[in-house]
Protein backbone atom coordinates (compact mmCIF):
# COMPACT_ATOMS: atom_id res chain seq x y z
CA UNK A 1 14.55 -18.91 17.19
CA UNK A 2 13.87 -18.86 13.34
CA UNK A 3 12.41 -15.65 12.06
CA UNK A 4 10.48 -15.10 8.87
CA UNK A 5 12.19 -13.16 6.31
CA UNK A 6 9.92 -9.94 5.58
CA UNK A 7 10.40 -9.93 1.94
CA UNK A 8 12.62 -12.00 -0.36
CA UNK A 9 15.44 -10.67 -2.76
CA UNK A 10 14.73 -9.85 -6.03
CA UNK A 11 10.66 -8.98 -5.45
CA UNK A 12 9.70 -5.69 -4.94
CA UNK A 13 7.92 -3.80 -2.02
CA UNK A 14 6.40 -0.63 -2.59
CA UNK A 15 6.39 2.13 0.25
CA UNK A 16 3.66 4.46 0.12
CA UNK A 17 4.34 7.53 2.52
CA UNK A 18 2.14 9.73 2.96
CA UNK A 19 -0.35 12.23 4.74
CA UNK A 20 -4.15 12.51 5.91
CA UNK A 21 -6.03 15.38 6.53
CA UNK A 22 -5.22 16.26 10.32
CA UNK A 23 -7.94 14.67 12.06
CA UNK A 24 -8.83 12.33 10.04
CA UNK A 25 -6.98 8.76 10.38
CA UNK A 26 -9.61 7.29 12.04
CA UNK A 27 -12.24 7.47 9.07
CA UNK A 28 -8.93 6.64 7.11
CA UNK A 29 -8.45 4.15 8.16
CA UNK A 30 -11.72 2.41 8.42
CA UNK A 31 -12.43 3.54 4.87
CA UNK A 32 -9.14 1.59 3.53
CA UNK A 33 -9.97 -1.65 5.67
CA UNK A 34 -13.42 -1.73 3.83
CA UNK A 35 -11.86 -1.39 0.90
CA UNK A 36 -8.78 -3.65 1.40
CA UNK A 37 -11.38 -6.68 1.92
CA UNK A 38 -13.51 -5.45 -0.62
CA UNK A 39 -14.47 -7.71 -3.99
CA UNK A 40 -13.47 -3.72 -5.44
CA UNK A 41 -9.55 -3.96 -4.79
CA UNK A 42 -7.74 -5.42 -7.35
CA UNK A 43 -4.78 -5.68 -5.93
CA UNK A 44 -5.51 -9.02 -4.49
CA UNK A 45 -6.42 -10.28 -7.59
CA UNK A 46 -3.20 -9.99 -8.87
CA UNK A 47 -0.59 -13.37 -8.58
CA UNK A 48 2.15 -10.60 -8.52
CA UNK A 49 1.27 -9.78 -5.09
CA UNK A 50 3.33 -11.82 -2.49
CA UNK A 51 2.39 -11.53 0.76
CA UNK A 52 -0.85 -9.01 1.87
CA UNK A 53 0.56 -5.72 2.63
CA UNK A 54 0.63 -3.51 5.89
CA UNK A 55 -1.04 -0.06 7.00
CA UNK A 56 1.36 1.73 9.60
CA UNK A 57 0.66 4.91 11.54
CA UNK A 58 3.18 7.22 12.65
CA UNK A 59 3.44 6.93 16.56
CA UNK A 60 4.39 10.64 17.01
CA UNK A 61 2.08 11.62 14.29
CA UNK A 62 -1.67 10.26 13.78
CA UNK A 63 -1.66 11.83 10.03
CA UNK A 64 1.59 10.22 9.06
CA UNK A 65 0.90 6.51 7.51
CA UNK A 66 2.72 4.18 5.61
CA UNK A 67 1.67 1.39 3.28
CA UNK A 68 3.65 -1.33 2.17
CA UNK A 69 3.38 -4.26 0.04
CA UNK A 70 5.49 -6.99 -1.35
CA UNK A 71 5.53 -7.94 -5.30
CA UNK A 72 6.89 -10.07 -7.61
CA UNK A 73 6.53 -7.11 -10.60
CA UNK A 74 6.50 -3.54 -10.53
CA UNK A 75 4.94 -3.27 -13.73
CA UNK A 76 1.92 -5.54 -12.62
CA UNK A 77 1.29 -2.96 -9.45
CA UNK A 78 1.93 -0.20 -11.86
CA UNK A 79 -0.72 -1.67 -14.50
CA UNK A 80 -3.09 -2.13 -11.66
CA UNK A 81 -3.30 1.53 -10.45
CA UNK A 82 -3.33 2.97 -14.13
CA UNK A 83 -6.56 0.80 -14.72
CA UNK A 84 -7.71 1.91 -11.95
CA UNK A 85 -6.98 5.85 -12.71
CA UNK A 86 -8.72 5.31 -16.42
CA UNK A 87 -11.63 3.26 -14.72
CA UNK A 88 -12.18 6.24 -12.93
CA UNK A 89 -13.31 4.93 -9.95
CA UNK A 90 -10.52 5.76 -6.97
CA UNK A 91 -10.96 4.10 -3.75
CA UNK A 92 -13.23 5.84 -1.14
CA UNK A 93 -10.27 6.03 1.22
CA UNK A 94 -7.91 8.24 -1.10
CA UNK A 95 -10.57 11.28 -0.35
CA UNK A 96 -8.64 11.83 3.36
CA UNK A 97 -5.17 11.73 1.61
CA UNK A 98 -3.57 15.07 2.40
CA UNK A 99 -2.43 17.05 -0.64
CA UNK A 100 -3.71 14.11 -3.19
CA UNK A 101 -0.12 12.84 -2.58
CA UNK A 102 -0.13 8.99 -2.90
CA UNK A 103 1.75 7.25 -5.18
CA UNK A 104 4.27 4.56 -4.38
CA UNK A 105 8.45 4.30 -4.35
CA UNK A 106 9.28 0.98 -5.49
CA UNK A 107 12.50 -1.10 -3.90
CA UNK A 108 14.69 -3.73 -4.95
CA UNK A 109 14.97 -6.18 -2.52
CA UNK A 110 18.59 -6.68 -2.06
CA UNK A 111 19.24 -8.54 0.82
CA UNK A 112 17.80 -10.05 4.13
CA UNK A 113 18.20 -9.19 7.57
CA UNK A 114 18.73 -11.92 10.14
């Protein structure tokens, strides 16, 4: 059987890793899906972004999520959240975010898995 690549070399993903508020990853989450589909994200307004990116929750811990994304730039994603920062308008969702501590590592895609 074929399988999909996940990403493809030489784009970027960003990993976001990070904490809610204990308790809270249910209203988390919903308030980051109405965002994500929201006309308000700009993210998916951007031809940088590949693919749409992924929410994960930590199995052994409901606080513990990771977001990842696929791009073609880093400095498009980068732009993106500093015009959002001077705009001064942060997603509702960010308000759950443990410790204010959500920012992204960025990765080289280097090779594929098969």
């Amino acid at each position: 059987m074929a399988l999909e690549k996940l990403a493809q070399v030489g784009h970027m993903v960003h990993v976001y890793d990070f904490r809610v508020s204990p308790g809270t990853g249910e209203a988390f989450i919903r308030a980051f899906d109405e965002y994500d589909v929201s006309a308000d994200n700009p993210m998916h307004k951007s031809a940088a972004q590949v693919k749409d990116g992924v929410l994960c929750r930590d199995y052994d811990d409901p606080d513990h999520f990771y977001l990842i994304g696929e791009w073609t730039s880093v400095e498009e994603h980068r732009a993106i959240l500093r015009d959002l920062v001077a705009k001064g308008k942060p997603p509702a969702f960010l308000k759950y975010i443990a410790n204010n501590e959500f920012s992204p590592r960025y990765t080289e895609v280097v090779a594929p898995t098969y």
